[in-house]
Protein backbone atom coordinates (compact mmCIF):
# COMPACT_ATOMS: atom_id res chain seq x y z
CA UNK A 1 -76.99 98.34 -247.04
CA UNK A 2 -80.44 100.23 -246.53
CA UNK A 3 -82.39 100.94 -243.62
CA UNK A 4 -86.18 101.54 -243.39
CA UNK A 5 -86.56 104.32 -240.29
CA UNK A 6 -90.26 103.26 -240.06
CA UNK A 7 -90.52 98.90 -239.61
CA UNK A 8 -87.94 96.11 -238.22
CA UNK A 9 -87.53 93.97 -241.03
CA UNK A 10 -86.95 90.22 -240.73
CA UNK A 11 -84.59 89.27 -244.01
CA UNK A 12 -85.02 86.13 -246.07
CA UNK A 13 -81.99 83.73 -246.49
CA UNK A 14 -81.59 83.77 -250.43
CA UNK A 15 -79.01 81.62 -252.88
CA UNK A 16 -77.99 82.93 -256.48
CA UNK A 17 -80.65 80.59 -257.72
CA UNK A 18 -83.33 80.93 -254.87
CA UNK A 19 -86.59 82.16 -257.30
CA UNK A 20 -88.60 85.50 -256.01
CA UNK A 21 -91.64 87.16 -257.47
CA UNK A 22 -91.07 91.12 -258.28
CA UNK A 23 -91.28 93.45 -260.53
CA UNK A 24 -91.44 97.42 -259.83
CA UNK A 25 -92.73 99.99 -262.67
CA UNK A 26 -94.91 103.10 -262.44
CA UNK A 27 -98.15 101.38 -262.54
CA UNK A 28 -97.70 99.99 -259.32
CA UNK A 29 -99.28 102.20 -256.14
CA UNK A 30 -96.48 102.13 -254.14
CA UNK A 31 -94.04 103.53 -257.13
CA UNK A 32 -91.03 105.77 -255.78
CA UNK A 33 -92.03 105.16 -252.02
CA UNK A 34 -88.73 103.34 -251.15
CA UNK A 35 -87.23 106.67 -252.49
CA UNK A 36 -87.92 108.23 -249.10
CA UNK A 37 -87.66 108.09 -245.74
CA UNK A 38 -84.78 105.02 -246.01
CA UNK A 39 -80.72 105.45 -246.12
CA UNK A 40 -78.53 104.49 -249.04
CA UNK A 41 -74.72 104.06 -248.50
CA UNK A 42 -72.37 104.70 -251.63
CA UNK A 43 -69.57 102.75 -252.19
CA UNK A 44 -67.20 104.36 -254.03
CA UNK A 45 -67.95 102.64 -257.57
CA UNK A 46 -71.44 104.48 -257.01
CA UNK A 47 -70.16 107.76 -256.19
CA UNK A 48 -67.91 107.23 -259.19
CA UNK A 49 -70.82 106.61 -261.71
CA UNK A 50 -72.93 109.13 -260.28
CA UNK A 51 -70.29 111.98 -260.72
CA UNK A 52 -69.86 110.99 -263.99
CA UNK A 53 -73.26 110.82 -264.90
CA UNK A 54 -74.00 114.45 -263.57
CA UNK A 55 -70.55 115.79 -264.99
CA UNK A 56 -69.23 116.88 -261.58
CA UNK A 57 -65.87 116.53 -259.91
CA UNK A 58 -66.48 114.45 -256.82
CA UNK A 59 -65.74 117.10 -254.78
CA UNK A 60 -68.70 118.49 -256.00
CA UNK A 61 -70.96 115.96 -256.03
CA UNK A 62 -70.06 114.83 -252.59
CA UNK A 63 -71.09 118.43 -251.12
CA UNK A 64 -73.91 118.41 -253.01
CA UNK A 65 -75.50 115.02 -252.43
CA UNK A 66 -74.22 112.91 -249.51
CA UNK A 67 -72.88 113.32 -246.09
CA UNK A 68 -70.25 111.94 -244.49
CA UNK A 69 -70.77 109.46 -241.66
CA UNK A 70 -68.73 106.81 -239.70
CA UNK A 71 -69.15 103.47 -239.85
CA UNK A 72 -69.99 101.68 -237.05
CA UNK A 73 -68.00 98.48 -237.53
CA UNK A 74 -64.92 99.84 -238.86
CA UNK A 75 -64.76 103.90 -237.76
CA UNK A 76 -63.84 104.31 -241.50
CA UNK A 77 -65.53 106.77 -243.64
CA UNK A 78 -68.75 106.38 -244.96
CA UNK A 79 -71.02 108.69 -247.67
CA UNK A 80 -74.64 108.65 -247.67
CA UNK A 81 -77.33 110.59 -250.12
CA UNK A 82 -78.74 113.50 -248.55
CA UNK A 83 -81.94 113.14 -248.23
CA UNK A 84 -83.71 116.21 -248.33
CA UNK A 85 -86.91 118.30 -246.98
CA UNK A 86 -89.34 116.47 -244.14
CA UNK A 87 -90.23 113.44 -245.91
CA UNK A 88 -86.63 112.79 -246.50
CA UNK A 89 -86.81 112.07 -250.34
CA UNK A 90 -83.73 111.06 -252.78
CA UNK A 91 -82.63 114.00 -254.63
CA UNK A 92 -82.41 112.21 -257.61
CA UNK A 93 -86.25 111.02 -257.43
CA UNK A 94 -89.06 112.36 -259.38
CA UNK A 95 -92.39 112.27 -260.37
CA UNK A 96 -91.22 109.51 -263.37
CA UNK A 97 -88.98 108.00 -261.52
CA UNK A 98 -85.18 107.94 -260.74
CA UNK A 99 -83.60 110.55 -262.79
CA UNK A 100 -80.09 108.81 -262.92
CA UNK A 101 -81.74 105.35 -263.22
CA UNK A 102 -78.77 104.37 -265.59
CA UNK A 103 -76.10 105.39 -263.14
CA UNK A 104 -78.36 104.24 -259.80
CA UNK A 105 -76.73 103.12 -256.58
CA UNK A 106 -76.10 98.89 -256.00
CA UNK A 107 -78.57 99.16 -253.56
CA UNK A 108 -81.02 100.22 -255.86
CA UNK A 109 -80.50 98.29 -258.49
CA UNK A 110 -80.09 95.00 -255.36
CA UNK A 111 -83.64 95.89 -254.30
CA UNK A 112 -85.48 94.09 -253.04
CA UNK A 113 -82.48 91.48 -252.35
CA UNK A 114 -79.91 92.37 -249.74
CA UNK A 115 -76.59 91.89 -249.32
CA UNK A 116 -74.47 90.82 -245.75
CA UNK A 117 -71.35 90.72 -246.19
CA UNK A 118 -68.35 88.72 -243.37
CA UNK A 119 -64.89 87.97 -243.49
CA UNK A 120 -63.99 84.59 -242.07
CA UNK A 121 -60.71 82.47 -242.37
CA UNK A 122 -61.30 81.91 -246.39
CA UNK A 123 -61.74 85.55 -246.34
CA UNK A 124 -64.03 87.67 -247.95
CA UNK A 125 -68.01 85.62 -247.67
CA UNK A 126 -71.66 87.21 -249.43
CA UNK A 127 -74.96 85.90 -248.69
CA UNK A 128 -78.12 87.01 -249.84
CA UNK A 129 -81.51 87.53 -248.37
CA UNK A 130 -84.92 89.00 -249.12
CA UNK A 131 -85.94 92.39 -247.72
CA UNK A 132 -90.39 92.46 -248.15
CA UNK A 133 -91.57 95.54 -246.69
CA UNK A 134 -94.92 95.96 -246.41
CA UNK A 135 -94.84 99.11 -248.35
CA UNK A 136 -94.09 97.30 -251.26
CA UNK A 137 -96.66 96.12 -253.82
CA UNK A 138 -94.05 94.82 -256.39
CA UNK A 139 -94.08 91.48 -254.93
CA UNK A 140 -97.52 90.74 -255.99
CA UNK A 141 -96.72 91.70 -259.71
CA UNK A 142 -95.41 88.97 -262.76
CA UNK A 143 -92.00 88.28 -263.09
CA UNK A 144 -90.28 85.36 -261.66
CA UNK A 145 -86.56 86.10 -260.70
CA UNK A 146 -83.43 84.02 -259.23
CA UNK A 147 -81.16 86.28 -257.48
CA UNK A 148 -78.68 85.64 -260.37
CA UNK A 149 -80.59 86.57 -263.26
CA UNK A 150 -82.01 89.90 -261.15
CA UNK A 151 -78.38 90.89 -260.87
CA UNK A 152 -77.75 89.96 -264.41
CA UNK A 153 -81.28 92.54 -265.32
CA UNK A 154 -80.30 95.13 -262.89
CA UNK A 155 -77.06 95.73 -264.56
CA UNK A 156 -75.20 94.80 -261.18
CA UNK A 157 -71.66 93.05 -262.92
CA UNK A 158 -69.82 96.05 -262.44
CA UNK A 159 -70.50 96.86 -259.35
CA UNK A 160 -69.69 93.93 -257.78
CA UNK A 161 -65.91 93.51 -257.66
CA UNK A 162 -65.07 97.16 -256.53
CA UNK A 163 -67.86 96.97 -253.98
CA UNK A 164 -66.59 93.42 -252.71
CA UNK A 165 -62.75 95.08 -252.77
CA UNK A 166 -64.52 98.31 -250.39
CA UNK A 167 -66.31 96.25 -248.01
CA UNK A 168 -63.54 93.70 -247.61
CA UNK A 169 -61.38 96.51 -246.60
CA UNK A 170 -63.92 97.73 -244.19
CA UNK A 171 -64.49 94.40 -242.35
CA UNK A 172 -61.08 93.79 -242.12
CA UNK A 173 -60.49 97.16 -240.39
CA UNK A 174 -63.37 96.23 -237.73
CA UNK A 175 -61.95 92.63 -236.79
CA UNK A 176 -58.61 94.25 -235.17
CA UNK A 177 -59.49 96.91 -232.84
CA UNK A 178 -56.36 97.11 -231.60
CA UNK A 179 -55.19 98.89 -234.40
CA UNK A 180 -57.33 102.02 -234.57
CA UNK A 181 -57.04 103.84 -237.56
CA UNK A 182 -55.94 107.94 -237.17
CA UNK A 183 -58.23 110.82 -237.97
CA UNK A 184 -55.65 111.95 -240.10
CA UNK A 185 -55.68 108.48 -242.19
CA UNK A 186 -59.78 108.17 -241.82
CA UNK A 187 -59.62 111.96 -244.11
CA UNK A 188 -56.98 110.37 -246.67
CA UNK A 189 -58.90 107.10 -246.63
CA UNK A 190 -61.97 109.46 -248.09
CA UNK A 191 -59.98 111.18 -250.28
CA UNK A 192 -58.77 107.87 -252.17
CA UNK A 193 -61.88 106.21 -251.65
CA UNK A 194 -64.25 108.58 -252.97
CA UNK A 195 -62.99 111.77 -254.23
CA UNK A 196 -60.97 110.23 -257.35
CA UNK A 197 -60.21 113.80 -258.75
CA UNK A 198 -57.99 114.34 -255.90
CA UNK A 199 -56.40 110.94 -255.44
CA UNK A 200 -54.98 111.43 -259.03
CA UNK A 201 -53.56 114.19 -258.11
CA UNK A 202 -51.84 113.13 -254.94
CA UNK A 203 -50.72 109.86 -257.33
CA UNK A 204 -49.30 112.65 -259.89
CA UNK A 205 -48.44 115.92 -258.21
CA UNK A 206 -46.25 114.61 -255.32
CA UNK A 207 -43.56 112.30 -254.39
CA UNK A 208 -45.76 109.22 -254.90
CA UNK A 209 -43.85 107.53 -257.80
CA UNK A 210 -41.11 107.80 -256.03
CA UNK A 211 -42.09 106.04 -253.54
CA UNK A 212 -43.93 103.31 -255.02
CA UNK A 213 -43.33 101.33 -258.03
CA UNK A 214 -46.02 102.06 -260.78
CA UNK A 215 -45.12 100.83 -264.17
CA UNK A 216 -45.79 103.22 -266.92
CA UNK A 217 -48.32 101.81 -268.93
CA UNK A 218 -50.63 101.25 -265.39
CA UNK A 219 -49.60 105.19 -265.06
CA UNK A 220 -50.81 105.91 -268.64
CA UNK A 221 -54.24 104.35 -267.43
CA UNK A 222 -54.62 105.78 -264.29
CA UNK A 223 -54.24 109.09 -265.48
CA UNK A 224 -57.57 108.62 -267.81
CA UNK A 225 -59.33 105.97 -266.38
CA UNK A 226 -61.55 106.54 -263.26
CA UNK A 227 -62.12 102.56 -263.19
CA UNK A 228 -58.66 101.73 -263.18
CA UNK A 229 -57.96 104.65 -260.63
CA UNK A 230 -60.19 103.34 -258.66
CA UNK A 231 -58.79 99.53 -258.49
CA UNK A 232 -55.34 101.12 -257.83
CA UNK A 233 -56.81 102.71 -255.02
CA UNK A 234 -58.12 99.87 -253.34
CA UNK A 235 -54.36 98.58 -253.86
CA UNK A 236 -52.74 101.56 -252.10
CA UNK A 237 -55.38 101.61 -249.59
CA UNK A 238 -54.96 97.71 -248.66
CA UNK A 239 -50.83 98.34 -248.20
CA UNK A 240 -51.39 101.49 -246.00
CA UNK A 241 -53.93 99.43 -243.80
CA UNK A 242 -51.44 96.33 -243.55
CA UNK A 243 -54.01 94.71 -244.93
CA UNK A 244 -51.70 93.24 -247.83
CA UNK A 245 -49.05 94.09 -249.73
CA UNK A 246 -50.29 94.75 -252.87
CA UNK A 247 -47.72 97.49 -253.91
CA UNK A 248 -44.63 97.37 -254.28
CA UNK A 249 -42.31 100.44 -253.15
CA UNK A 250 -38.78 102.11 -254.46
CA UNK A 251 -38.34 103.12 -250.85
CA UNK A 252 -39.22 101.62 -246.84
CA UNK A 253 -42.63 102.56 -246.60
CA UNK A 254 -43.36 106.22 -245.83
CA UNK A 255 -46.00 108.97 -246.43
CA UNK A 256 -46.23 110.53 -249.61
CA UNK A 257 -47.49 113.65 -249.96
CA UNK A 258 -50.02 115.07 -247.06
CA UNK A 259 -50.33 110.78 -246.27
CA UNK A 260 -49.76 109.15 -243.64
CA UNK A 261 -49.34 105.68 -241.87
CA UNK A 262 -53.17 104.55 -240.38
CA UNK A 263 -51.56 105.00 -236.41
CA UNK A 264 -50.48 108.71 -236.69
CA UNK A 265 -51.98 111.25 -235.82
CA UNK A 266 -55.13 109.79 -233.12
């Protein structure tokens, strides 16, 4: 989910055990180079680890760091890192490297494999391809990779599921325009998505146990566990789309709190 502004790139089909040449370190001439002048898209799991790892709320993070587009598919939400000054670098770039390189995007950690996502009949579908730009030189470098064992290296595990749950919501959302999805749900849809902080609160500080059925020991972990929090939210997010019904409710459906159902409001 990156774009380079400067070259049309022609992606590589790739399997989980397709074998690629690559290896990236600051030795090589090109280092930090695909830290400008490109765009990364957050999921929420990133935005998640990245507010963590900075010890900010997400509000805060999200002001400071991205920006808030639209989709193009879907019309839902989207958050991008601000790039910043004329060369349009990645504020969390420097002269060593990435300064959060524990807590980096998926797309960082994918590159240089991509990711296309579908949805199809069987549902949610993930193929793989390779993305060689001719500003990089870490293709001619040692180390033999299959796209497995890369994600294995990169760290990707737990970013997979929760990105998988986020883009299936996404492409679900763009197959039936004839259900447009409010501005007023579009700004609740970021809230849960990617401000966690404040979905807690809306779970906790208004009627929304009384509305849906959350057994207590899932409460006791949502109210201390941002990865938990987050799956719940994909949950709540999939019933208010009629995308499934994944929650179960005390009440007919209704709008907890400042919600409301994905039609109101256009």
């Amino acid at each position: 989910m990156t774009e380079n502004d400067s070259q049309e790139l022609e992606p590589i089909p790739l399997t989980l055990e397709t074998r690629f040449s690559f290896r990236c370190h600051p030795g090589v001439p090109c280092f930090n180079a695909c830290c400008a002048q490109t765009t990364i898209i957050l999921s929420p799991y990133d935005v998640l680890r990245l507010k963590k790892r900075l010890q900010l709320t997400a509000a805060e993070f999200l002001q400071r760091y991205t920006r808030r587009l639209a989709d193009d598919f879907s019309g839902l939400p989207l958050v991008i890192l601000d790039f910043q000054g004329e060369d349009r670098v990645c504020p969390f770039a420097g002269p060593a490297g990435c300064q959060v390189y524990e807590d980096r995007p998926a797309t960082c950690r994918f590159y240089p494999v991509g990711v296309a996502s579908g949805w199809s009949d069987v549902g949610y579908e993930e193929t793989y391809v390779s993305i060689q730009e001719d500003l990089c030189l870490g293709f001619a470098e040692s180390g033999v990779w299959t796209v497995q064992s890369w994600i294995a290296d990169q760290g990707l595990e737990p970013y997979l599921e929760p990105d998988r749950q986020w883009k299936s919501i996404m492409l679900q959302i763009g197959l039936r325009p004839d259900k447009p999805v409010s501005a007023k749900f579009k700004d609740h849809y970021f809230q849960t998505a990617y401000d966690l902080d404040e979905f807690r609160r809306y779970v906790f500080d208004t009627d929304f146990l009384k509305v849906f059925v959350v057994e207590p020991d899932l409460q006791a972990r949502l109210r201390e566990e941002d990865e938990e929090l987050l799956r719940f939210a994909f949950r709540y997010l999939n019933y208010m789309l009629r995308l499934d019904q994944t929650l179960a409710v005390h009440v007919p459906r209704t709008c907890p709190g400042a919600a409301c159902s994905p039609g109101e409001g256009k």
